[in-house]
Protein backbone atom coordinates (compact mmCIF):
# COMPACT_ATOMS: atom_id res chain seq x y z
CA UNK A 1 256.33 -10.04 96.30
CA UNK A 2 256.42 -13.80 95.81
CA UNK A 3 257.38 -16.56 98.15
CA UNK A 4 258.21 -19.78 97.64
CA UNK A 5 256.76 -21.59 100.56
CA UNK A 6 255.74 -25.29 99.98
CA UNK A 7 252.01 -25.88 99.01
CA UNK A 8 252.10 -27.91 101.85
CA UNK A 9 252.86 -25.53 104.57
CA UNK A 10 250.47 -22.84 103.05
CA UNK A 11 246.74 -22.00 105.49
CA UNK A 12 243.59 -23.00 103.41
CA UNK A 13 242.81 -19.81 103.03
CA UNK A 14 246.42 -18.99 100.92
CA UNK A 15 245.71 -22.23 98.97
CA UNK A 16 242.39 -20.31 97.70
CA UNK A 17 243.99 -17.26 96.95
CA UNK A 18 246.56 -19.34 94.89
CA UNK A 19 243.64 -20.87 93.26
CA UNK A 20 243.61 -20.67 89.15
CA UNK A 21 240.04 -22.77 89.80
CA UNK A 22 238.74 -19.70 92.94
CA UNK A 23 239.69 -16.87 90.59
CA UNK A 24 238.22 -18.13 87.54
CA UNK A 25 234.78 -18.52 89.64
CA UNK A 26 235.11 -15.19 90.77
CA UNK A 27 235.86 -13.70 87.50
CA UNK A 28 232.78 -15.25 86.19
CA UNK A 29 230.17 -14.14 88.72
CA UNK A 30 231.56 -10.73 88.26
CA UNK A 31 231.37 -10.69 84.37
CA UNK A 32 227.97 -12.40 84.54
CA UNK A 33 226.41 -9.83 87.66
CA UNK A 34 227.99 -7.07 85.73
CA UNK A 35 226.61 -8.06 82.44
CA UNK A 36 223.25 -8.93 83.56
CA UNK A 37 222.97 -5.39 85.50
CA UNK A 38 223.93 -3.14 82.75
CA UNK A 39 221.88 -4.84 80.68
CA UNK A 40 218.69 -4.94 82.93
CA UNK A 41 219.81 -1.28 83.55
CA UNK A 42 219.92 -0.20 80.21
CA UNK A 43 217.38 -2.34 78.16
CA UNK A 44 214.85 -4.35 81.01
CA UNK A 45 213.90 -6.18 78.00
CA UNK A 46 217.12 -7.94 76.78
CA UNK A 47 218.19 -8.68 80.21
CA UNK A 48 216.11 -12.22 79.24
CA UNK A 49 217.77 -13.38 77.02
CA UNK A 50 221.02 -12.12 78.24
CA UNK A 51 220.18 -14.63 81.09
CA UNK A 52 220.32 -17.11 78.42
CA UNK A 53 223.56 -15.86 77.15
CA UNK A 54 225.18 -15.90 80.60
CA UNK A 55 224.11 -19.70 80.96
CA UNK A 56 225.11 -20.73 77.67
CA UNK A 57 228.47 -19.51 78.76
CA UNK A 58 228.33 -21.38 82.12
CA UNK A 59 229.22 -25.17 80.70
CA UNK A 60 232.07 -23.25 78.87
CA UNK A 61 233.58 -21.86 82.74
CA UNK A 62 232.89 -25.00 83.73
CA UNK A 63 235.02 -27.03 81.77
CA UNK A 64 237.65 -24.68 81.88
CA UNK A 65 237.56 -25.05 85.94
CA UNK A 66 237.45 -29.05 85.66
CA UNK A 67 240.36 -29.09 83.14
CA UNK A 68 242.66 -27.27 85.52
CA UNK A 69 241.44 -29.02 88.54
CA UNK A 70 242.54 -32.34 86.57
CA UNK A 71 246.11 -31.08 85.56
CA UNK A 72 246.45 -29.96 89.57
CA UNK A 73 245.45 -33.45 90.44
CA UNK A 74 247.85 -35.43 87.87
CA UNK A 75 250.53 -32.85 89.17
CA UNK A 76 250.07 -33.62 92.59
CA UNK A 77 249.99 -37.53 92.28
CA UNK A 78 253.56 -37.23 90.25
CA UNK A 79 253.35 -40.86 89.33
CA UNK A 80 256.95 -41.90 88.64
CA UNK A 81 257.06 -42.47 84.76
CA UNK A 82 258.55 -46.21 83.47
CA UNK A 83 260.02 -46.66 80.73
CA UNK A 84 260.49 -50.41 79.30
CA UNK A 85 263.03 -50.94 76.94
CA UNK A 86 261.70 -53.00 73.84
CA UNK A 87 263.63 -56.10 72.76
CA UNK A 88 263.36 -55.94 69.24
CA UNK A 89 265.20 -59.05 67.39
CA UNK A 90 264.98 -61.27 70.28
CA UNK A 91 264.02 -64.78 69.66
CA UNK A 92 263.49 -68.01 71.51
CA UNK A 93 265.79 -70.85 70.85
């Protein structure tokens, strides 16, 4: 069930569960613990350099957190676009 109540007027704690950014995070710590484990679990010694894998991945999550975070900021700022009509042919007499 979805409402449509105002960003605004949501708690902090609704704004996080709306969160793209919060999910994301989550979804990563759970891939990474879970990947990590079953490794470890399985094969003690890969889980090494499956440490490296899961940080060479990190910069990737990263990014992809800091690119939404800056489309969430330009959408909140709404900056009214203007538009200047060119004068083409105009000349000075």
């Amino acid at each position: 069930m979805k409402t449509n109540i105002p960003w605004e007027e949501l708690s902090p704690l609704q704004k996080l569960i709306r969160s793209r950014k919060f999910w994301l995070m989550v979804l990563d710590v759970v891939i990474s613990t879970a990947t990590y484990l079953l490794t470890w679990l399985t094969s003690p010694e890969l889980a090494e350099r499956i440490i490296w894998l899961i940080g060479a991945w990190q910069p990737v999550m990263v990014a992809l957190i800091l690119g939404i975070a800056h489309e969430d900021a330009a959408e909140k700022r709404e900056l009214p676009a203007i538009y200047i009509e060119p004068t083409v042919g105009e000349t000075e007499e």
